[in-house]
C-alpha atoms as a PDB file:
ATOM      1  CA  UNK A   1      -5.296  -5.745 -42.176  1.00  0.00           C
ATOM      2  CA  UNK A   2      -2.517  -4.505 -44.837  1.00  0.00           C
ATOM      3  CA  UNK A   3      -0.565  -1.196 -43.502  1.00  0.00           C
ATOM      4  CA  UNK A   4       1.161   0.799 -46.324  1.00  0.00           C
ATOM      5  CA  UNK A   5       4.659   1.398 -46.410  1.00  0.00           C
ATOM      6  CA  UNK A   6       4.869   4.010 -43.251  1.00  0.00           C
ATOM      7  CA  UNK A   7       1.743   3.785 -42.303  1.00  0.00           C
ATOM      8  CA  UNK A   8       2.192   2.183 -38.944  1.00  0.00           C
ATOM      9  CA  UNK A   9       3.250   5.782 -38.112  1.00  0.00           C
ATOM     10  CA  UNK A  10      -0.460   6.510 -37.739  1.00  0.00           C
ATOM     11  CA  UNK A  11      -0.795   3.864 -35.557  1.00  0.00           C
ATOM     12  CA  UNK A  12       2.103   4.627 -32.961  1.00  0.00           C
ATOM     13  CA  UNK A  13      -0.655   7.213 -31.133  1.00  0.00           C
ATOM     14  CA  UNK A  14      -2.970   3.824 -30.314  1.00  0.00           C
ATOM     15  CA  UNK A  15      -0.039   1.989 -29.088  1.00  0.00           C
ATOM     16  CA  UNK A  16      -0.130   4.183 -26.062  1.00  0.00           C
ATOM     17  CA  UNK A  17      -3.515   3.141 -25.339  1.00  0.00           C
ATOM     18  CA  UNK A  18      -3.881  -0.240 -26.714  1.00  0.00           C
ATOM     19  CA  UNK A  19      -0.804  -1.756 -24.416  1.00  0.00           C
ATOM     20  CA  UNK A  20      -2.112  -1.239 -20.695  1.00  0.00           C
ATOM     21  CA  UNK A  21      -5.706  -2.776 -21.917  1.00  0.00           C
ATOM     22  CA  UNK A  22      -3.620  -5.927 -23.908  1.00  0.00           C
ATOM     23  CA  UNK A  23      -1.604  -5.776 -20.409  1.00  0.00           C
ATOM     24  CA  UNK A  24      -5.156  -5.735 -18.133  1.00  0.00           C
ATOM     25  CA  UNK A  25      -6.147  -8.339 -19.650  1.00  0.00           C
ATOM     26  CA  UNK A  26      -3.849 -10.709 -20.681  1.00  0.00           C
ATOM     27  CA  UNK A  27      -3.097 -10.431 -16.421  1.00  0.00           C
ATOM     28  CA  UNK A  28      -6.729 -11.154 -15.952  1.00  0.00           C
ATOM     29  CA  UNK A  29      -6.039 -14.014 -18.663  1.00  0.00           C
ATOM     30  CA  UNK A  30      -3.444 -15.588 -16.195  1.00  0.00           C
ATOM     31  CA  UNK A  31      -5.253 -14.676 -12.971  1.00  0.00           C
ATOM     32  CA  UNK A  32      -8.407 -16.639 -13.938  1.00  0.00           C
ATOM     33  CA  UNK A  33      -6.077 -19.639 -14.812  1.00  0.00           C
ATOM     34  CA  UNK A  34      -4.302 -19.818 -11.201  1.00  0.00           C
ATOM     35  CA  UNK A  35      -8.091 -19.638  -9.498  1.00  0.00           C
ATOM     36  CA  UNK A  36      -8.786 -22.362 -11.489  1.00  0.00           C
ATOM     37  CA  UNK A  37      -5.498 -24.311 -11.091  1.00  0.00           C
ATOM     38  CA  UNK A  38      -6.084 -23.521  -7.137  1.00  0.00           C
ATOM     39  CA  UNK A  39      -9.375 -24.938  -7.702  1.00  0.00           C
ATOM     40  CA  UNK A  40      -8.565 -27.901  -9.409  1.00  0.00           C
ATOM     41  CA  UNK A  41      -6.074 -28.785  -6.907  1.00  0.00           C
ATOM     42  CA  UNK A  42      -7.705 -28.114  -3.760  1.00  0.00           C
ATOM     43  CA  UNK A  43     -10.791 -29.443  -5.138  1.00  0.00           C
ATOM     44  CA  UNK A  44     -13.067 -26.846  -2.515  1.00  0.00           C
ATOM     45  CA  UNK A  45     -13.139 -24.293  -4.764  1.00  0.00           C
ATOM     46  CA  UNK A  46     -11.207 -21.011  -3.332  1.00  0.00           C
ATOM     47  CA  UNK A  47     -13.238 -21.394   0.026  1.00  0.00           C
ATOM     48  CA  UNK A  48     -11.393 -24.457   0.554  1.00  0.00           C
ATOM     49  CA  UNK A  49      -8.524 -22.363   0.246  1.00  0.00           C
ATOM     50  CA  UNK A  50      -9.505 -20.165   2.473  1.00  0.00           C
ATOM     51  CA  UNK A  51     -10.349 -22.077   5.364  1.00  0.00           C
ATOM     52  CA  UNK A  52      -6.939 -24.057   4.811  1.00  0.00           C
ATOM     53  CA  UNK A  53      -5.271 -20.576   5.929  1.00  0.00           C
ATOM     54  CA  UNK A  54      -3.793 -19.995   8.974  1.00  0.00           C
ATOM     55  CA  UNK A  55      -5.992 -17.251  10.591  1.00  0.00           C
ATOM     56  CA  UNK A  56      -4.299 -13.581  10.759  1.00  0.00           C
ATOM     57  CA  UNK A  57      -3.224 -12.441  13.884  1.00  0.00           C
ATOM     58  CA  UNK A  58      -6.086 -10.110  15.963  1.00  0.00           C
ATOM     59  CA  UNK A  59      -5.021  -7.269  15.111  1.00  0.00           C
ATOM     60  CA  UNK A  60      -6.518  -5.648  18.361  1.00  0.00           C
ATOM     61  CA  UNK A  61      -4.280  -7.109  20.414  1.00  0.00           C
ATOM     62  CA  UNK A  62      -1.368  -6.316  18.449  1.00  0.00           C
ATOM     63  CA  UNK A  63      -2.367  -2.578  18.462  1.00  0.00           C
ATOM     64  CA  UNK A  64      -2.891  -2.778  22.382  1.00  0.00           C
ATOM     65  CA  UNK A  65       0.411  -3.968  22.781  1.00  0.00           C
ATOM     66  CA  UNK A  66       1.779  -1.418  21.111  1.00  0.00           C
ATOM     67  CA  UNK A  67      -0.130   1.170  22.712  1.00  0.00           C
ATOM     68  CA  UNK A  68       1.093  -0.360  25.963  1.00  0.00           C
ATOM     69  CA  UNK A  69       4.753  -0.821  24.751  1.00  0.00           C
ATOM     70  CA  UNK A  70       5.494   1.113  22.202  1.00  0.00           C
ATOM     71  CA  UNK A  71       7.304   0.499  19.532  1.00  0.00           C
ATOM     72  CA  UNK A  72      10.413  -1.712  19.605  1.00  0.00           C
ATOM     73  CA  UNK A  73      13.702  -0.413  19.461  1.00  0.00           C
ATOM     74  CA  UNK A  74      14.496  -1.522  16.225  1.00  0.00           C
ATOM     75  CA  UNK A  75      11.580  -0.604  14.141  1.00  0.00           C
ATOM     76  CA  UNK A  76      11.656   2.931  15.290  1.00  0.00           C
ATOM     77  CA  UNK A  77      15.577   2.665  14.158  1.00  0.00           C
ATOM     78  CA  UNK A  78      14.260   1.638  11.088  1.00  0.00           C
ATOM     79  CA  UNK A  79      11.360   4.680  10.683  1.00  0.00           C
ATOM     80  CA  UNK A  80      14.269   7.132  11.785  1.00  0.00           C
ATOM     81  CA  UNK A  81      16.333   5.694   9.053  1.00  0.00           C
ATOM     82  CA  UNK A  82      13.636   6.501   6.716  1.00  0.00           C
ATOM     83  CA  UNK A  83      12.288   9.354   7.409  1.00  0.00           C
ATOM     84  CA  UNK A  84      13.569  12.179   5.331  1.00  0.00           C
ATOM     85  CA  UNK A  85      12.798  15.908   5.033  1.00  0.00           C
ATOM     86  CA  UNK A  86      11.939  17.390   1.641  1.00  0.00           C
ATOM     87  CA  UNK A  87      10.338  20.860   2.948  1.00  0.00           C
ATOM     88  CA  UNK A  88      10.506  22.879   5.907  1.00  0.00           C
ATOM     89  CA  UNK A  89       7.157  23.656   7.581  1.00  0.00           C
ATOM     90  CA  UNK A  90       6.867  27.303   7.584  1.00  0.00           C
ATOM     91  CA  UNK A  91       7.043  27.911  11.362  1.00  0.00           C
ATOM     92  CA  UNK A  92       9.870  26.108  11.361  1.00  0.00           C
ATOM     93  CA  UNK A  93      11.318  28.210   8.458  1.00  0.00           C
ATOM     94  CA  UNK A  94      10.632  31.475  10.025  1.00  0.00           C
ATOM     95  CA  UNK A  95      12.927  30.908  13.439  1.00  0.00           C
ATOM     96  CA  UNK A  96      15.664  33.444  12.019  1.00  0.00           C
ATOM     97  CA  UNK A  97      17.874  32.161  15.036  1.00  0.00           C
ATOM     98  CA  UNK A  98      18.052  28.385  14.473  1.00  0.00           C
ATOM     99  CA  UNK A  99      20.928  26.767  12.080  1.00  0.00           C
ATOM    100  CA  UNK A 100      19.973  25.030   9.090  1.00  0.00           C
ATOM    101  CA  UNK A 101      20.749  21.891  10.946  1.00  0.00           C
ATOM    102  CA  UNK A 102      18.744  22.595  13.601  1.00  0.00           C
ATOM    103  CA  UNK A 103      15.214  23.314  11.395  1.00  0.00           C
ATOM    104  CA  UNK A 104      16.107  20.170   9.738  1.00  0.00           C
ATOM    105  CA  UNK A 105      16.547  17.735  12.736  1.00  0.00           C
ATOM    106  CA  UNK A 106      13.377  19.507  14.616  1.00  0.00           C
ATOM    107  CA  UNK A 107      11.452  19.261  10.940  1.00  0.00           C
ATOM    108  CA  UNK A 108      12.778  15.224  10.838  1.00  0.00           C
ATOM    109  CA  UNK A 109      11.437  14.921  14.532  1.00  0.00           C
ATOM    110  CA  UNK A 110       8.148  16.186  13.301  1.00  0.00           C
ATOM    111  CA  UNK A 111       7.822  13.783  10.416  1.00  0.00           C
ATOM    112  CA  UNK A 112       8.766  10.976  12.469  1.00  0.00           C
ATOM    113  CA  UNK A 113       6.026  11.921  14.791  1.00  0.00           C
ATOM    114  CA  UNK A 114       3.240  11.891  11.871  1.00  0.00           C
ATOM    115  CA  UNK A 115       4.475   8.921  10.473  1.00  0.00           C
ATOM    116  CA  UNK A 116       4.305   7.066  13.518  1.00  0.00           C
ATOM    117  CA  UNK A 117       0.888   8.614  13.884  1.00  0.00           C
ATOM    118  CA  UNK A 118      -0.128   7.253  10.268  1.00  0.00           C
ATOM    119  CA  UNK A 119       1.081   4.175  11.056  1.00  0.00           C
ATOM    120  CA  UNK A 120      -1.349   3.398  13.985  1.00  0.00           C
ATOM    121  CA  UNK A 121      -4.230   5.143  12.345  1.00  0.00           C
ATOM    122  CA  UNK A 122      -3.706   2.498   9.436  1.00  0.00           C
ATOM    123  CA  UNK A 123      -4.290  -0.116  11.674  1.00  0.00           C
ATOM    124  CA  UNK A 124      -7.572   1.615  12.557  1.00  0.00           C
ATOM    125  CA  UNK A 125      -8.802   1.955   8.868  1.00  0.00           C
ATOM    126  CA  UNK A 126      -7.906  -1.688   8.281  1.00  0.00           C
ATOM    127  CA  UNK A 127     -10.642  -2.917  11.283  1.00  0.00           C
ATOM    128  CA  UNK A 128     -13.036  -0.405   9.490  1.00  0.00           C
ATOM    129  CA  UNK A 129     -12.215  -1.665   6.453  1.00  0.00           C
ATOM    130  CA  UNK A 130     -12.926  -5.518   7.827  1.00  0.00           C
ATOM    131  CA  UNK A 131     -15.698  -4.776   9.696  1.00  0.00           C
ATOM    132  CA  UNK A 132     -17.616  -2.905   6.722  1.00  0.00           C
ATOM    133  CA  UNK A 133     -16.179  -6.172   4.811  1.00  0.00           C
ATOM    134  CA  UNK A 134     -18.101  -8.561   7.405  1.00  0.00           C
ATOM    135  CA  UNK A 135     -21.492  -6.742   7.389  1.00  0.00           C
ATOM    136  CA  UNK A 136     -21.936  -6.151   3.656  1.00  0.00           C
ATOM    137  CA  UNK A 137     -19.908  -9.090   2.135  1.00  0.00           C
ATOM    138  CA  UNK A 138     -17.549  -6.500  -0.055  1.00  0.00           C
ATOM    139  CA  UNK A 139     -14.977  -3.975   0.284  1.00  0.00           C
ATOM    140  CA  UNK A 140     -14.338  -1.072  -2.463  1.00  0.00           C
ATOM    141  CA  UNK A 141     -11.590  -2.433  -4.803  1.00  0.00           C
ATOM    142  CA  UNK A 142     -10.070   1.458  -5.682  1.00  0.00           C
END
């Protein structure tokens, strides 16, 4: 294919669309070589692989632990550390006679709260996710 002297101009637009598919699947490309490489070597196949795993801790008894427990120390430390505040909720907002500091260290409370919250619900969706995985043999890849 000859392009003219600034012609490749008209073809700039493409570019934008053409990379991320030449990215898929040259990615794809390199993933289907390591299965096989794993293949090769192992010799099983990738369920070879698999049962050559160590098994993941039961996650049920991690969560009950928690639930008993609580979280240690240090990871709440860490969720503090992370949690930020970006908006005030509007009740929060509306309390004419708090400081400014005070809305924002009752809003960070709050978001620590949820995100604790989120963070054992998670757990929850994952056993979902592995028991819909066990009875039908797939799990939605979006």
């Amino acid at each position: 294919m000859s392009i003219a002297r600034r012609g490749f101009l008209r073809l700039l637009p493409g570019a934008a669309v053409a990379a991320p598919i030449a990215a898929k699947a040259a990615a794809d490309e390199l993933m289907g070589q390591q299965a096989g490489l794993v293949r090769g070597v192992l010799g099983g196949g990738v369920e070879m692989a698999q049962a050559c795993a160590p098994a993941p801790p039961d996650r049920s008894r991690i969560k009950d632990f928690f639930s008993k427990f609580g979280l240690p120390d240090f990871e709440r430390d860490r969720i503090w550390q992370e949690t930020s505040v970006h908006y005030l909720d509007p009740d929060i907002a509306a309390k004419k006679s708090w400081s400014m500091n005070v809305k924002i260290l009752t809003q960070r409370e709050r978001n620590f709260k949820q995100r604790i919250g989120r963070e054992l619900r998670a757990w929850d969706f994952e056993d979902a996710r592995e028991a819909f995985q066990r009875k039908h043999g797939f799990w939605f890849w979006w």
